[in-house]
C-alpha atoms as a PDB file:
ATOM      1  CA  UNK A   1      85.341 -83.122  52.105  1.00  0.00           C
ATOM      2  CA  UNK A   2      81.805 -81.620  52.995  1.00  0.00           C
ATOM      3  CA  UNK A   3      79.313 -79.936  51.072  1.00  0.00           C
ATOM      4  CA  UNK A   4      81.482 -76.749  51.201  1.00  0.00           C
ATOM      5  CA  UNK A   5      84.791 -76.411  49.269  1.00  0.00           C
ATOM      6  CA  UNK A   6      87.189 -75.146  51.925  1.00  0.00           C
ATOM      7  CA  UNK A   7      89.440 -73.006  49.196  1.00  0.00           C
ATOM      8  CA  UNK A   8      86.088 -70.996  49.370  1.00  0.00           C
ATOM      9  CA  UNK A   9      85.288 -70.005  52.786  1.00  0.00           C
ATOM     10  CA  UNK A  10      88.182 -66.807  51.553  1.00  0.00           C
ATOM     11  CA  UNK A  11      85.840 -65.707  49.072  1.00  0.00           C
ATOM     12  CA  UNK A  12      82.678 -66.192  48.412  1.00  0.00           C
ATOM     13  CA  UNK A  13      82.536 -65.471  44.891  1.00  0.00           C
ATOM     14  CA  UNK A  14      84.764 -68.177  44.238  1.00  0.00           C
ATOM     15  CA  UNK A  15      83.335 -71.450  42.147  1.00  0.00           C
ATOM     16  CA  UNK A  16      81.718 -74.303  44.076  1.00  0.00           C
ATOM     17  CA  UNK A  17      81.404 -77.673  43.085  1.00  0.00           C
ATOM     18  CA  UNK A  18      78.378 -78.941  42.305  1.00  0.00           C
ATOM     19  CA  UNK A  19      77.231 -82.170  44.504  1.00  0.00           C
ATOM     20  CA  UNK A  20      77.135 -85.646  42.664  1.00  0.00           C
ATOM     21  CA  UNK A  21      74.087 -87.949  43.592  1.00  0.00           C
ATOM     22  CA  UNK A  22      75.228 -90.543  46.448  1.00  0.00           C
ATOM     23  CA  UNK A  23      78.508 -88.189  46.763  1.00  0.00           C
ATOM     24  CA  UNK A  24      78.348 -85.300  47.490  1.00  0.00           C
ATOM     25  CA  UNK A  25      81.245 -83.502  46.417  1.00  0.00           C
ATOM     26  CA  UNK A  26      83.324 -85.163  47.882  1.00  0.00           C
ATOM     27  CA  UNK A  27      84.699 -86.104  44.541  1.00  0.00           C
ATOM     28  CA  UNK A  28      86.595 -82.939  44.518  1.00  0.00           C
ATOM     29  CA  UNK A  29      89.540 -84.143  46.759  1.00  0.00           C
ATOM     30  CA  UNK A  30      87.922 -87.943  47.524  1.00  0.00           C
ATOM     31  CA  UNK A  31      87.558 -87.576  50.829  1.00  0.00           C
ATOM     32  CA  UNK A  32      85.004 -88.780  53.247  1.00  0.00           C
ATOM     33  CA  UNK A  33      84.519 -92.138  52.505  1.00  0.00           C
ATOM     34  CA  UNK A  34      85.059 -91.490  48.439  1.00  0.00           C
ATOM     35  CA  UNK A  35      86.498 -94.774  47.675  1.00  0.00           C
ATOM     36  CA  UNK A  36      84.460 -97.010  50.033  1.00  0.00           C
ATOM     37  CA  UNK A  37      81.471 -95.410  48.273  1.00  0.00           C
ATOM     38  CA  UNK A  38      82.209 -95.862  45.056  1.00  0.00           C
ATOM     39  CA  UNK A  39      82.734 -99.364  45.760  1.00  0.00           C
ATOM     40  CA  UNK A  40      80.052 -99.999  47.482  1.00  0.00           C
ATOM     41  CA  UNK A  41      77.788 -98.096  44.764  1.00  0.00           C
ATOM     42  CA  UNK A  42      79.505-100.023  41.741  1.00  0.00           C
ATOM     43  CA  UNK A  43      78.922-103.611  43.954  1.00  0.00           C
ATOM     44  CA  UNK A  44      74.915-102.127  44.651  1.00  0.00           C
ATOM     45  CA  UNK A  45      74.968-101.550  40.475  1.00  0.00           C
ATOM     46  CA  UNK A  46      76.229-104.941  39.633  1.00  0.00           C
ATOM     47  CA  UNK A  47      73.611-106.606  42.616  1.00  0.00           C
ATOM     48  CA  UNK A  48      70.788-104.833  41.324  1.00  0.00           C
ATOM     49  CA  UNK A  49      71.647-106.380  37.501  1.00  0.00           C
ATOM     50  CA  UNK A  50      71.907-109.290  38.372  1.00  0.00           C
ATOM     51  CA  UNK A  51      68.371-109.498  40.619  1.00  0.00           C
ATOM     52  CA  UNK A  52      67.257-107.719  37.668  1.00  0.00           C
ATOM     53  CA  UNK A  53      67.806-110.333  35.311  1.00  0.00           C
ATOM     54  CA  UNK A  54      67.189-113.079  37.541  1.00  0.00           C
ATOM     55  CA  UNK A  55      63.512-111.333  37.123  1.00  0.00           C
ATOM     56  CA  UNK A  56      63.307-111.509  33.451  1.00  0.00           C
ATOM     57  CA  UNK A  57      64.716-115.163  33.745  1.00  0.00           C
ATOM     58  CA  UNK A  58      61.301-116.113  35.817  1.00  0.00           C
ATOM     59  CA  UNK A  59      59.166-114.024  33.073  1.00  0.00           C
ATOM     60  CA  UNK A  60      60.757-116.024  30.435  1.00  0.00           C
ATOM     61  CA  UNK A  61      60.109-118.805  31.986  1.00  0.00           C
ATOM     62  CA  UNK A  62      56.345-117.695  32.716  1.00  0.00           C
ATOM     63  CA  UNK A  63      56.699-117.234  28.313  1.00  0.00           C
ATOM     64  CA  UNK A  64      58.245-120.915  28.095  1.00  0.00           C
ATOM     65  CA  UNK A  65      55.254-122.763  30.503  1.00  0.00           C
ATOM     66  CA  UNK A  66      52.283-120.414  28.894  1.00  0.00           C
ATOM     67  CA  UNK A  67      53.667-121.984  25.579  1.00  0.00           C
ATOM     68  CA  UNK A  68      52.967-118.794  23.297  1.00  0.00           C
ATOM     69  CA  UNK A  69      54.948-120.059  20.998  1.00  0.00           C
ATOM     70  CA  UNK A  70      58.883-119.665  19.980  1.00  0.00           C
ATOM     71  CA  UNK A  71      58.895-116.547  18.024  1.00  0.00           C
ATOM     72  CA  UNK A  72      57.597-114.632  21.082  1.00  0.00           C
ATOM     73  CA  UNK A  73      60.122-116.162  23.188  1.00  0.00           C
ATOM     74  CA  UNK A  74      62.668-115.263  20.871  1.00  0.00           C
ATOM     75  CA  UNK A  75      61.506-111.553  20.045  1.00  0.00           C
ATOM     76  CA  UNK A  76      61.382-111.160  23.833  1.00  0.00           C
ATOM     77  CA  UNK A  77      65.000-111.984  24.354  1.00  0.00           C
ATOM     78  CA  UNK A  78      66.287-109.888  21.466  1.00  0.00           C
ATOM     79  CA  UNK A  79      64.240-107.098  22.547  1.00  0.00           C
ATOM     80  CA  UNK A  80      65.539-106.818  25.989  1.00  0.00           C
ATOM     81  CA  UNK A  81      69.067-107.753  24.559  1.00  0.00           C
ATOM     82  CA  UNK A  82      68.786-105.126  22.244  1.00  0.00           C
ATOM     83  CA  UNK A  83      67.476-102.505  25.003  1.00  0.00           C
ATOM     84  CA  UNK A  84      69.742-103.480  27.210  1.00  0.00           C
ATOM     85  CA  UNK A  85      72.760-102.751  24.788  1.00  0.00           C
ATOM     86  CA  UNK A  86      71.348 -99.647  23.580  1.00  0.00           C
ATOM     87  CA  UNK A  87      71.246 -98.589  27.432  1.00  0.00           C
ATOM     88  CA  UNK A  88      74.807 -99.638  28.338  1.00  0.00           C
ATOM     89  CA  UNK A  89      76.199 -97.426  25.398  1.00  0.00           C
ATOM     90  CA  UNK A  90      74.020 -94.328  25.695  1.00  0.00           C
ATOM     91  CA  UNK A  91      74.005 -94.070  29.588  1.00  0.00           C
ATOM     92  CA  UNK A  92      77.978 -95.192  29.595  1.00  0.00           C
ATOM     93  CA  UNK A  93      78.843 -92.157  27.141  1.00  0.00           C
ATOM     94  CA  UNK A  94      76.646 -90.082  28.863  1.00  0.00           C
ATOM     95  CA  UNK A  95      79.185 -90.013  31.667  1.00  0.00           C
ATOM     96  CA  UNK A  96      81.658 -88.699  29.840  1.00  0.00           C
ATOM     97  CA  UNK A  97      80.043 -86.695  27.172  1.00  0.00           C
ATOM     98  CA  UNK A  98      77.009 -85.135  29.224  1.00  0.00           C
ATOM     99  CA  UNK A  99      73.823 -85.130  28.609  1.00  0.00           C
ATOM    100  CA  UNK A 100      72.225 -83.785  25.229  1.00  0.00           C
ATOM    101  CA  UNK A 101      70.397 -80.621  25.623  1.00  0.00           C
ATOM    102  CA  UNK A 102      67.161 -80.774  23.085  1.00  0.00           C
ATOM    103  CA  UNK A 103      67.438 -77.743  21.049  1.00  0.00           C
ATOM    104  CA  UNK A 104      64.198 -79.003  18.378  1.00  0.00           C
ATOM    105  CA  UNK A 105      61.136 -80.912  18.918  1.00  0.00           C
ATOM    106  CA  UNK A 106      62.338 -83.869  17.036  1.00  0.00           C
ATOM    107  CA  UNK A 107      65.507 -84.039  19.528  1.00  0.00           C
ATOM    108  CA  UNK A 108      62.623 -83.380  22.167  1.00  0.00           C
ATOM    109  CA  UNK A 109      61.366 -86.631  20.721  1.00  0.00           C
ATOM    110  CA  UNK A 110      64.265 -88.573  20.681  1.00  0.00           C
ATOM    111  CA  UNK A 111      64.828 -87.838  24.053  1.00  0.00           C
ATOM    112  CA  UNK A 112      61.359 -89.416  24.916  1.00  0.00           C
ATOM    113  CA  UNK A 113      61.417 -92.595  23.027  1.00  0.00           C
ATOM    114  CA  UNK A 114      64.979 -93.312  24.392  1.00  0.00           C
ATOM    115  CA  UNK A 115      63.449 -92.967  27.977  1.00  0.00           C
ATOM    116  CA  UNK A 116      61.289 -96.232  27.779  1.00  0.00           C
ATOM    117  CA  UNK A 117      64.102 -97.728  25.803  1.00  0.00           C
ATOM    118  CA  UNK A 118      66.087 -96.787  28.938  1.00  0.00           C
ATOM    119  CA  UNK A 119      63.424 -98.238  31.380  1.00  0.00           C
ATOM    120  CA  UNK A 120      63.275-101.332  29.819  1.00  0.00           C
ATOM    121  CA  UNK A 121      67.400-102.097  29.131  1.00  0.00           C
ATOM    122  CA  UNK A 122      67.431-101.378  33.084  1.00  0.00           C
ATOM    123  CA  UNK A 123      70.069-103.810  33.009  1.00  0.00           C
ATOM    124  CA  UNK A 124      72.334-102.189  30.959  1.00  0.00           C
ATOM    125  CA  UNK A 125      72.233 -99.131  32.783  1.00  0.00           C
ATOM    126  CA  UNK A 126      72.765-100.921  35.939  1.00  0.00           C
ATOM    127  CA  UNK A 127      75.913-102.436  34.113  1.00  0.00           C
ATOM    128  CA  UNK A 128      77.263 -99.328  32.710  1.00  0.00           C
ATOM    129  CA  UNK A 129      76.949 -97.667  36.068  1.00  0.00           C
ATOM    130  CA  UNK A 130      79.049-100.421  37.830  1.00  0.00           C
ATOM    131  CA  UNK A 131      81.340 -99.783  35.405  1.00  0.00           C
ATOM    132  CA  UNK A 132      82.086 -96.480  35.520  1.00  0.00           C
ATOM    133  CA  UNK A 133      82.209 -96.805  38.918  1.00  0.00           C
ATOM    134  CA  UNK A 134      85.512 -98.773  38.559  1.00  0.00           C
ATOM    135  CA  UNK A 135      87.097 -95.457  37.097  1.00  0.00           C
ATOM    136  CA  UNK A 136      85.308 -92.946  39.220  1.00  0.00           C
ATOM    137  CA  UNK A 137      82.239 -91.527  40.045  1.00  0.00           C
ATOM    138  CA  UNK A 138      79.804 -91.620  37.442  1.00  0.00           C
ATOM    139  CA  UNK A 139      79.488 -87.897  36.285  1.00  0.00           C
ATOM    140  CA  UNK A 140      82.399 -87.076  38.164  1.00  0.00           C
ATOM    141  CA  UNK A 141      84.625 -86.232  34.704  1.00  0.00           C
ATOM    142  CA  UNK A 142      81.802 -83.750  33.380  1.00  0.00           C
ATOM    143  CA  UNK A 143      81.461 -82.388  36.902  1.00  0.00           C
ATOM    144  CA  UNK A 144      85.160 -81.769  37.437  1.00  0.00           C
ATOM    145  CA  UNK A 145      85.740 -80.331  33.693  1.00  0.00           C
ATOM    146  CA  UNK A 146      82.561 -77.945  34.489  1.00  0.00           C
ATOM    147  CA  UNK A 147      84.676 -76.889  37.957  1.00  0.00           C
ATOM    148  CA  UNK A 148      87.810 -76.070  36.475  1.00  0.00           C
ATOM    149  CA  UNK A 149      86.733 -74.319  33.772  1.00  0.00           C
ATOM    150  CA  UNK A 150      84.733 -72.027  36.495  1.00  0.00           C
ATOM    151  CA  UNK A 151      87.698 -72.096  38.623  1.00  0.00           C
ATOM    152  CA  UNK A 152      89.821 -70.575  35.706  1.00  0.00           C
ATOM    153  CA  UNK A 153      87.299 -68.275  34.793  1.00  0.00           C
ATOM    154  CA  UNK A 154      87.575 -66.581  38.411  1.00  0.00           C
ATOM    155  CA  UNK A 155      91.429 -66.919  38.837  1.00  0.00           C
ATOM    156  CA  UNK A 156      91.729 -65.369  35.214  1.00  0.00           C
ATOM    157  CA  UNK A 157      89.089 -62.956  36.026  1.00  0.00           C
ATOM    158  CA  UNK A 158      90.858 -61.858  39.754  1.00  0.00           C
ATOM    159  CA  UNK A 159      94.565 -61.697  38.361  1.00  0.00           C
ATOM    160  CA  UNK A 160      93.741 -59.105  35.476  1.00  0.00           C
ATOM    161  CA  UNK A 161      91.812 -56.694  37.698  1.00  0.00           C
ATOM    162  CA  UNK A 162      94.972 -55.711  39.742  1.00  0.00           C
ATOM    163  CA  UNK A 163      95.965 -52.022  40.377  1.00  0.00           C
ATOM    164  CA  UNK A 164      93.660 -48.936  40.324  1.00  0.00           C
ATOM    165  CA  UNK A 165      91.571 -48.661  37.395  1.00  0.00           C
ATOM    166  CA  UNK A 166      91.502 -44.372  37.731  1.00  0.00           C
ATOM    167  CA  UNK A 167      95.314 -44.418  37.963  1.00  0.00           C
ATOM    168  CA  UNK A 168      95.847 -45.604  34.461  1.00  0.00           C
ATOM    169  CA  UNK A 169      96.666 -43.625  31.593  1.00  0.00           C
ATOM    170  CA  UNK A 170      94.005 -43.066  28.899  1.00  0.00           C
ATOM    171  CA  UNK A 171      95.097 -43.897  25.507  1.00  0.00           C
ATOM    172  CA  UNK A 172      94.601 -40.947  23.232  1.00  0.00           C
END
């Protein structure tokens, strides 16, 4: 499938899906190289992690030969263990549950401080991503709920406007 829904070329009022990083919307009917992507995306995910820890494996090792001592070694490791689980959980159930919209400043906040949290569990988002990817496209559940809801909102909307509105009789 393209960038254009081809149930809506009849009408243009009708609901379009909205696009999905790396896919388009193709998710819609998974055409166009869905499946090959999604693959190829979760295998990119899962590459990535591991280069990515292959990287902190060399700065650990730059921590072991400096010889800062063990604590540091070991608060490094739990840190970006901890990170890096906190990551995998919040970006995996942000597939599925969407992403919180900030209604205070102290959610405004949250938001913030999760971001470096985010940046520095890289590894678990990388992780989580090449999981999801096993299922479907990340985002693709929220995007397709969002779709049919708006795609029931116009059928319902076209089916009860039928007949001529001046025609009917007033109630009195």
């Amino acid at each position: 499938m393209s960038d254009t829904d081809p149930r809506t070329d009849d009408d243009p009022r009708h609901p379009r899906p909205q696009p999905i990083r790396f896919y388009g919307t193709t998710w819609v009917d998974h055409s166009g190289g869905y499946a090959a992507r999604r693959l190829g995306l979760g295998l990119g995910a899962l590459a990535l992690a591991a280069a990515g820890a292959f990287v902190l494996r060399l700065a650990y090792e730059g921590l072991a030969l400096s010889d800062v001592g063990s604590w540091a070694n070991i608060l490094i490791v739990v840190a970006f263990a901890l990170c890096s689980s906190m990551a995998f959980t919040r970006t995996l159930s942000g597939f599925t549950r969407g992403p919180e919209d900030p209604q205070t400043a102290e959610d405004a906040a949250r938001e913030r401080s999760m971001r470096s949290i985010l940046l520095i569990g890289f590894i678990g988002v990388l992780l989580a991503y090449a999981l999801r990817s096993l299922v479907e496209a990340p985002g693709e559940k929220l995007h397709r709920a969002a779709y049919d809801r708006a795609v029931q909102r116009y059928e319902r909307g076209r089916t009860t406007r039928t007949g001529n509105p001046a025609k009917r009789k007033r109630r009195r």
